[in-house]
N, C-alpha and C. Protein backbone atom coordinates (compact mmCIF):
# COMPACT_ATOMS: atom_id res chain seq x y z
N UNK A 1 0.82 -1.19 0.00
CA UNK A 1 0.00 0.00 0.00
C UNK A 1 0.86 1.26 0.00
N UNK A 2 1.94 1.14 0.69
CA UNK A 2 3.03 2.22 0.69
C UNK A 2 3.25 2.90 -0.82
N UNK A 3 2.94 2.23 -1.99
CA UNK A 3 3.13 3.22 -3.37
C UNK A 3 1.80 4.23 -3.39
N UNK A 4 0.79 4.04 -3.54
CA UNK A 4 -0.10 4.98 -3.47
C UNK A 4 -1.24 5.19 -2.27
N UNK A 5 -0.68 4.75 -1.48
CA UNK A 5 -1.70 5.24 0.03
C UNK A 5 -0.93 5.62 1.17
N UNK A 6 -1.82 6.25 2.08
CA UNK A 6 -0.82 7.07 3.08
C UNK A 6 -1.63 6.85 4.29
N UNK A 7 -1.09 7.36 5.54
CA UNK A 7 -2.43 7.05 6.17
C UNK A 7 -2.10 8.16 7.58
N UNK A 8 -2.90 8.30 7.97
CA UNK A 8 -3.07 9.38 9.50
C UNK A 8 -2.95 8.50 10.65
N UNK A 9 -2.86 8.70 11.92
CA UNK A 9 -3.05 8.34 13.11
C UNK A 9 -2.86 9.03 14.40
N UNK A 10 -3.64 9.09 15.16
CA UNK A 10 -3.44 9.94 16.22
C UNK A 10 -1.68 10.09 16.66
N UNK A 11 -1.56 11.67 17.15
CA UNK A 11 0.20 11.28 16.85
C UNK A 11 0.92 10.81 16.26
N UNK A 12 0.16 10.63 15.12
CA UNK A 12 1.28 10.12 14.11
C UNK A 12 2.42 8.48 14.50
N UNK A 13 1.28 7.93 15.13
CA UNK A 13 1.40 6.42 15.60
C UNK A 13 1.57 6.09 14.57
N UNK A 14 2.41 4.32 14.42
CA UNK A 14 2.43 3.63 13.44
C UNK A 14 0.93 2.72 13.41
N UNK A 15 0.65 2.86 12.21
CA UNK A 15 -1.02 2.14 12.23
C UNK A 15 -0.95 0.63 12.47
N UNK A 16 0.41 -0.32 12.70
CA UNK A 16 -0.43 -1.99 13.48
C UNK A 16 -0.73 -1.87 14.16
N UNK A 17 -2.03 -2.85 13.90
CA UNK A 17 -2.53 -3.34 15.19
C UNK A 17 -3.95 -2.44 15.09
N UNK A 18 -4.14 -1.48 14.48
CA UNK A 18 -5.16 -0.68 14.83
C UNK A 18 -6.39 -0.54 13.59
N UNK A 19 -7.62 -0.80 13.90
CA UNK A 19 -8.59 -1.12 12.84
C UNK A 19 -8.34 0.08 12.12
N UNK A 20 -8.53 -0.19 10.39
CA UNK A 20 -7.98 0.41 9.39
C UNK A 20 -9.53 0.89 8.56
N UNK A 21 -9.20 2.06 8.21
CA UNK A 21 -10.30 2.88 7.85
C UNK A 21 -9.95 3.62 6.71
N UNK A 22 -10.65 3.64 5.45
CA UNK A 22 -10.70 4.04 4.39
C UNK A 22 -11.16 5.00 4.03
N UNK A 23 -10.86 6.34 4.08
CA UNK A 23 -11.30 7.71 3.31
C UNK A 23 -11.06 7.30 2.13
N UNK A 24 -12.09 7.39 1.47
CA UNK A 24 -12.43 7.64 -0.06
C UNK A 24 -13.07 8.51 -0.47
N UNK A 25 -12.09 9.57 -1.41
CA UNK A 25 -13.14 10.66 -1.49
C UNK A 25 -12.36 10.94 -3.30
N UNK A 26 -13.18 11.84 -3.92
CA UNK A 26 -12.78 12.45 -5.64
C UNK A 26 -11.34 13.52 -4.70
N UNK A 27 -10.53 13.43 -5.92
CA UNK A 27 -9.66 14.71 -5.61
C UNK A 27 -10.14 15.81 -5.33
N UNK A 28 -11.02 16.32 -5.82
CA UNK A 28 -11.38 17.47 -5.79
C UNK A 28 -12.34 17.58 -4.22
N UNK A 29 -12.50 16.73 -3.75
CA UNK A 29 -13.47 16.62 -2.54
C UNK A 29 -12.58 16.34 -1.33
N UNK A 30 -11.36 16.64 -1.49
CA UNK A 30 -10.33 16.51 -0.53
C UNK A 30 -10.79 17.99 0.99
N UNK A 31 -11.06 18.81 0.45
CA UNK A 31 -11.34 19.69 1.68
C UNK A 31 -12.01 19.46 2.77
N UNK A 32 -12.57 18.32 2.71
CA UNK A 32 -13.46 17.72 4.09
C UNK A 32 -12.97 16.84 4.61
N UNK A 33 -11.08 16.55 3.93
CA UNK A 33 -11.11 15.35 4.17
C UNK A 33 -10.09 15.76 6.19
N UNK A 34 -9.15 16.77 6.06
CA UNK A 34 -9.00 17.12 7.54
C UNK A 34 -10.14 17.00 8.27
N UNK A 35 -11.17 17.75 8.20
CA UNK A 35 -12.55 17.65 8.82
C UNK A 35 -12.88 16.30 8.93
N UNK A 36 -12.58 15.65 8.81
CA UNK A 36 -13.75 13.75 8.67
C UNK A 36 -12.75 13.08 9.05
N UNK A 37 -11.07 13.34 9.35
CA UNK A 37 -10.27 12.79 9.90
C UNK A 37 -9.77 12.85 11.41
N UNK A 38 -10.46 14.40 11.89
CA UNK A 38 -10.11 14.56 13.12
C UNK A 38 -11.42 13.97 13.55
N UNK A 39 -12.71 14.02 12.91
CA UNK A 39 -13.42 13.51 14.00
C UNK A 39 -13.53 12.22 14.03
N UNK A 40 -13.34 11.61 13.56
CA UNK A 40 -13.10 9.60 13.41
C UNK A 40 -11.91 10.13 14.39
N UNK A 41 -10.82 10.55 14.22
CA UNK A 41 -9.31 9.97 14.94
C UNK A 41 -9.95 10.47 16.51
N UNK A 42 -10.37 11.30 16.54
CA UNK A 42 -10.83 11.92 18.37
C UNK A 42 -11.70 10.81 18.92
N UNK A 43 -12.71 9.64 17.60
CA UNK A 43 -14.04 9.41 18.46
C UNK A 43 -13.11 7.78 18.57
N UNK A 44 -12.01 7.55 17.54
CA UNK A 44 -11.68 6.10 17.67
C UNK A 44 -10.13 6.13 17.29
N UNK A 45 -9.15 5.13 17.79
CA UNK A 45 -8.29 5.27 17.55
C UNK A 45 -7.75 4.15 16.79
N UNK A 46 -7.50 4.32 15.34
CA UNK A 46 -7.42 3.72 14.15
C UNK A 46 -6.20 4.32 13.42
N UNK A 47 -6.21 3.60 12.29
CA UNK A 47 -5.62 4.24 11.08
C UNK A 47 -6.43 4.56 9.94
N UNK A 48 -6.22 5.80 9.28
CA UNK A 48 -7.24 6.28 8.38
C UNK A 48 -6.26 6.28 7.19
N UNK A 49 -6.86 6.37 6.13
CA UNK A 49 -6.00 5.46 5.27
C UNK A 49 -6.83 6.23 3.81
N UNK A 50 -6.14 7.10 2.72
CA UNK A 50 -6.34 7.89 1.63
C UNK A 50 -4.85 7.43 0.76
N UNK A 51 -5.55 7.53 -0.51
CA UNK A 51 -4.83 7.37 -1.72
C UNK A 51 -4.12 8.67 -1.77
N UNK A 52 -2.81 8.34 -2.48
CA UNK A 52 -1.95 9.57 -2.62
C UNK A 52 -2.57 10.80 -3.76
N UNK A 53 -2.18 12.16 -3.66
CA UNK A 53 -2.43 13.01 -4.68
C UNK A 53 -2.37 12.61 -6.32
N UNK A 54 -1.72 12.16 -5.93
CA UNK A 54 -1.12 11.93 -7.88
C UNK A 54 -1.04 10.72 -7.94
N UNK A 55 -1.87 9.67 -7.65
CA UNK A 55 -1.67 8.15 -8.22
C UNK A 55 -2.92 8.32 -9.32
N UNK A 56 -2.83 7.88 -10.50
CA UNK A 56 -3.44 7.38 -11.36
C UNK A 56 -4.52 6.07 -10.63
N UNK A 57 -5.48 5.76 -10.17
CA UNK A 57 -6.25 4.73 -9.80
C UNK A 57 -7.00 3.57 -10.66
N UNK A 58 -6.73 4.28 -11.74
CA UNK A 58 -6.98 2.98 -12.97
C UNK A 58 -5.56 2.26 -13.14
N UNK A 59 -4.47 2.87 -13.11
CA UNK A 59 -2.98 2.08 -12.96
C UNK A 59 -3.16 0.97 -11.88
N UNK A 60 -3.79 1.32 -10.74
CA UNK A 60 -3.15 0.76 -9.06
C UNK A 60 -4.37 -0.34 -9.01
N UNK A 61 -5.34 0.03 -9.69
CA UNK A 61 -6.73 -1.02 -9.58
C UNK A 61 -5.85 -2.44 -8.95
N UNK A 62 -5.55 -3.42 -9.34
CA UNK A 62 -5.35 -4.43 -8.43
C UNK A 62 -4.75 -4.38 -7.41
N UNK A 63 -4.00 -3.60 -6.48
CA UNK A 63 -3.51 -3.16 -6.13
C UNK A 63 -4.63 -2.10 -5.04
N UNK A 64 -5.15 -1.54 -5.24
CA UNK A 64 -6.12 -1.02 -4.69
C UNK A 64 -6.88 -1.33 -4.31
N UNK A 65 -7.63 -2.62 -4.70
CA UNK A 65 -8.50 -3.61 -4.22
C UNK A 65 -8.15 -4.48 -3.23
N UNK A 66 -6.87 -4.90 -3.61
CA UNK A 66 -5.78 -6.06 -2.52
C UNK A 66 -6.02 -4.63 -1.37
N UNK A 67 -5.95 -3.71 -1.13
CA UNK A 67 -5.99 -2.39 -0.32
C UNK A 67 -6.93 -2.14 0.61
N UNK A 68 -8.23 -2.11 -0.15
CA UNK A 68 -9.39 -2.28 0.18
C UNK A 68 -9.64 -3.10 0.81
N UNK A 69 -9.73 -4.48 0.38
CA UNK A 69 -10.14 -5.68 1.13
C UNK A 69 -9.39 -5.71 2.70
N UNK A 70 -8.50 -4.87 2.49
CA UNK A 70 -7.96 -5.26 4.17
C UNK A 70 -8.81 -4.25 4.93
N UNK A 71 -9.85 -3.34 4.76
CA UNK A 71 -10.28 -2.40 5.54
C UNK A 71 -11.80 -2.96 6.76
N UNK A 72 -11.66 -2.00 7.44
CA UNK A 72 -12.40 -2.54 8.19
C UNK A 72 -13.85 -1.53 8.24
N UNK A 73 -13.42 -0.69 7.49
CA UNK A 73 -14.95 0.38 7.08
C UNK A 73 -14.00 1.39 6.26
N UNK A 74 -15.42 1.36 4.76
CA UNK A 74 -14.75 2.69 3.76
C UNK A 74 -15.70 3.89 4.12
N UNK A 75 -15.29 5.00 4.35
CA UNK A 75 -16.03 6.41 4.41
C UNK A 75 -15.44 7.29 3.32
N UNK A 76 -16.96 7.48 2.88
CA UNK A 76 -16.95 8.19 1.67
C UNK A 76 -17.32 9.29 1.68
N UNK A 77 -16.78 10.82 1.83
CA UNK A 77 -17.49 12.02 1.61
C UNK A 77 -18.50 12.49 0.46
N UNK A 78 -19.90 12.65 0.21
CA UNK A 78 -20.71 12.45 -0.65
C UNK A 78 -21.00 13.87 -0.83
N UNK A 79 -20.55 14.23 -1.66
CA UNK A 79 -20.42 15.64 -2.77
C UNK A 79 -21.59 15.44 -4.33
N UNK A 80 -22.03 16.80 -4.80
CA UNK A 80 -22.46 16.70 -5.96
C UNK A 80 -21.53 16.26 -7.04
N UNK A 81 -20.46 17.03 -7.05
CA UNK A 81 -19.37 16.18 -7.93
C UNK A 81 -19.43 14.65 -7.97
N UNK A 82 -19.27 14.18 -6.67
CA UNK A 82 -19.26 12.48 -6.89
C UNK A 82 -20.21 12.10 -7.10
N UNK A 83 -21.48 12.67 -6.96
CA UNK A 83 -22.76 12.23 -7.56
C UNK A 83 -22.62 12.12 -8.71
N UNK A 84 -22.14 13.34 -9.29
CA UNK A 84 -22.55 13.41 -10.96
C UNK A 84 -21.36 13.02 -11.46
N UNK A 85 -20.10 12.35 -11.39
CA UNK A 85 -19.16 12.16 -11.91
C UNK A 85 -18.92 10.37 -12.24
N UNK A 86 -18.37 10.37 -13.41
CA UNK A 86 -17.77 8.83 -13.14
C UNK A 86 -16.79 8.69 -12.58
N UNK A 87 -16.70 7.91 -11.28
CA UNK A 87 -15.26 7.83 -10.78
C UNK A 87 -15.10 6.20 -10.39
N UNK A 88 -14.08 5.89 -9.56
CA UNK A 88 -13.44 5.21 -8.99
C UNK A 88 -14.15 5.08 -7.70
N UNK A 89 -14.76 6.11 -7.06
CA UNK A 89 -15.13 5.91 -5.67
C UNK A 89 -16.83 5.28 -6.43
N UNK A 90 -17.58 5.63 -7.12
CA UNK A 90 -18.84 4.64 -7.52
C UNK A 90 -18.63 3.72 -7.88
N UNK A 91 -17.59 3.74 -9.21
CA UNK A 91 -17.68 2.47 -9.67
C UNK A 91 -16.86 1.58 -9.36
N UNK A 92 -15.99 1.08 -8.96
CA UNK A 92 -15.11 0.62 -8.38
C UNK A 92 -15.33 0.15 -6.60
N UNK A 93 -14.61 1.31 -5.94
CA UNK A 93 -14.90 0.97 -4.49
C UNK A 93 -16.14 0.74 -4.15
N UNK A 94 -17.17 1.13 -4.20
CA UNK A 94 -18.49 1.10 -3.56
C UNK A 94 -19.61 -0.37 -3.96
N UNK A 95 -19.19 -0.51 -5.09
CA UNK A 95 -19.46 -2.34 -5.77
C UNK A 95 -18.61 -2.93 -4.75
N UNK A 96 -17.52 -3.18 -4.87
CA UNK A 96 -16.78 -4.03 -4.29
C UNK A 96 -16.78 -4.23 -2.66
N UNK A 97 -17.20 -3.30 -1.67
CA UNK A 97 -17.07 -3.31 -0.71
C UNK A 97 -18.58 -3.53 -0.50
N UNK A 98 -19.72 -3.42 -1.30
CA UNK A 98 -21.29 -4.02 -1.29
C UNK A 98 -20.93 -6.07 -1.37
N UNK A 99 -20.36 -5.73 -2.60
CA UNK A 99 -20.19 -7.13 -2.78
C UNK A 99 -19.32 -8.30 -1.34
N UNK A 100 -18.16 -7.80 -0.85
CA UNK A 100 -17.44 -8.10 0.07
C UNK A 100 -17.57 -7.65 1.38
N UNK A 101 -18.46 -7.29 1.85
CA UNK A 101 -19.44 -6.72 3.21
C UNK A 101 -18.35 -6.31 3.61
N UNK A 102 -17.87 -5.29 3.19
CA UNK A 102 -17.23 -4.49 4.16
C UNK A 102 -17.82 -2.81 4.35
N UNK A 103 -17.93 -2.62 5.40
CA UNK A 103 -18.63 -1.75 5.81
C UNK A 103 -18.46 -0.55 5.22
N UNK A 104 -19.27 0.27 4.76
CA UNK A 104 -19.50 1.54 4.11
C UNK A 104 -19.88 2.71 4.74
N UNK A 105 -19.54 3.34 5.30
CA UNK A 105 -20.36 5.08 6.01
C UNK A 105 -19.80 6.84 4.87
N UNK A 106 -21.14 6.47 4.14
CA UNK A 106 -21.36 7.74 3.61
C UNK A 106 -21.04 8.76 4.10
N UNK A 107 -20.99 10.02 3.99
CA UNK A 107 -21.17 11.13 5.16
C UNK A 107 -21.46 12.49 3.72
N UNK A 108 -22.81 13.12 3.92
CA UNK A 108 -23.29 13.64 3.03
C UNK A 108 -22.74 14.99 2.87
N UNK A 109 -22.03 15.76 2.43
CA UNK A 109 -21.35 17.44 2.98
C UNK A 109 -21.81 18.14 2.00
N UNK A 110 -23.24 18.18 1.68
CA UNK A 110 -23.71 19.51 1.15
C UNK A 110 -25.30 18.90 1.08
N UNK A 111 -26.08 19.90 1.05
CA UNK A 111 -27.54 19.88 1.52
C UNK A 111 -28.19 20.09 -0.12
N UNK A 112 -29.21 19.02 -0.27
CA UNK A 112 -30.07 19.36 -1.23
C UNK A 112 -29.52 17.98 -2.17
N UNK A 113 -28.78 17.05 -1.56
CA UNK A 113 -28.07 16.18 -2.76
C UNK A 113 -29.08 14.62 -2.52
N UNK A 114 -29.95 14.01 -1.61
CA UNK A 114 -30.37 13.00 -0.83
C UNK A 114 -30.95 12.56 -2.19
N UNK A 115 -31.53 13.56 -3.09
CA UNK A 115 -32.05 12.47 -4.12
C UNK A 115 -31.19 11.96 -5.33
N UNK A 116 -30.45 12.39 -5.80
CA UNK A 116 -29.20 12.14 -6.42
C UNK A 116 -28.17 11.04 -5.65
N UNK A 117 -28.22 11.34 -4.27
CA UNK A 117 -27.29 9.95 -3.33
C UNK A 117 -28.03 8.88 -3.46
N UNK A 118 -29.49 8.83 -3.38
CA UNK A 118 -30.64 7.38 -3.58
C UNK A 118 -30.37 7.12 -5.07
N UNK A 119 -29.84 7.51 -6.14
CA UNK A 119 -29.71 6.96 -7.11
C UNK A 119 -28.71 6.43 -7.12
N UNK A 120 -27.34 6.83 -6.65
CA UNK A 120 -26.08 6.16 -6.67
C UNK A 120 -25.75 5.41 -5.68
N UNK A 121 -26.32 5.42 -4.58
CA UNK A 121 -26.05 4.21 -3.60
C UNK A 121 -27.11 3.70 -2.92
N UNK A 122 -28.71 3.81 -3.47
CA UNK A 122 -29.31 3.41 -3.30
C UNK A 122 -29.97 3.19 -2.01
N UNK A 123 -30.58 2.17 -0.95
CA UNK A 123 -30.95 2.86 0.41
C UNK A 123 -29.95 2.55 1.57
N UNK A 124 -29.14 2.55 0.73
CA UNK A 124 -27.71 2.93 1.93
C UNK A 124 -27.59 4.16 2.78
N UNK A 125 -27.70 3.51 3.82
CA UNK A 125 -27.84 4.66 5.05
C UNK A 125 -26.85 5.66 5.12
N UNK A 126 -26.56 6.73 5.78
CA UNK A 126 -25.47 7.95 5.37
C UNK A 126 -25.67 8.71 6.46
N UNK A 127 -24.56 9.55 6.88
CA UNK A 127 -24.54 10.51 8.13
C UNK A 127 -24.71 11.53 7.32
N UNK A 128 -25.33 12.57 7.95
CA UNK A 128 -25.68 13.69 6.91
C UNK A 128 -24.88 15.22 7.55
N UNK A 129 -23.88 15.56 7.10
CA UNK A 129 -23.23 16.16 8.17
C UNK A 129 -23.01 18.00 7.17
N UNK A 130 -24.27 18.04 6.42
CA UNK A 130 -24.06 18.82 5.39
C UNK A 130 -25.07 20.68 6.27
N UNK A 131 -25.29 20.14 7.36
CA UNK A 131 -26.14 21.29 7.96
C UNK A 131 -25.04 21.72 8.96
C-alpha cells in the first residue's frame, strides 16, 4: 500500500494493530477530508487510510483492491461532484465493498443532494453532516 496510500493516526502512531479505515473521497473533494479525519481519529483510535495526490487509480486497480479488502470500514465524503461524476469511488470501491461486506459510512457534505445519493447508492444509510 506504501506506493499509493498514506495514512493518519493519532500522533502520528504507526497504524499496526489498529482497525484500518478508508477515506475515499474524488480529488477534488479533498477539503473535508481534515474535517472527517479529526473527527473519526478523536471518536476512535485507528488508522485512516487515503490514496496519494497523484496516483493514477486505474494504474493501481489491483492493487487497490488487494488495499481495500484489508479495511475494516470505507467512508466516503458524498459531494455533488461524486454524484454526478464517473469515478473510482462509484464504480469501483463502492461495488466491491457491497459485494465483500465491508462496511461503508457515507457522510453527506452539502444539503439538497439526498435524491441524487438514492440513485447512486441506493438505500444505503449515510450521516448527513451537510447542515
Amino acid at each position: 500500500m506504501d506506493d499509493f496510500m498514506e495514512y493518519k493516526t493519532r500522533g502520528q502512531s504507526e497504524p499496526y494493530g489498529k482497525p484500518r479505515v478508508f477515506l475515499c473521497s474524488l480529488p477534488e473533494d479533498r477539503g473535508c477530508f481534515e474535517i472527517l479525519t479529526e473527527k473519526i481519529l478523536n471518536k476512535q483510535n485507528c488508522s485512516i487510510w487515503y490514496v496519494k495526490d497523484a496516483v493514477n487509480l486505474n494504474e493501481a486497480s489491483d492493487d487497490y483492491i488487494a488495499a481495500i479488502s484489508q479495511m475494516q470500514l470505507v467512508v466516503i465524503p458524498v459531494t455533488n461532484k461524486l454524484l454526478s461524476a464517473h469515478s473510482t469511488v462509484t464504480e469501483t470501491v463502492l461495488p466491491y465493498c457491497l459485494a465483500n461486506c465491508i462496511p461503508v459510512l457515507p457522510i453527506v457534505q452539502e444539503t439538497g443532494i439526498v435524491e441524487k445519493y438514492a440513485e447512486v447508492f441506493g438505500n444505503l444509510q449515510f450521516l448527513d453532516s451537510s447542515s
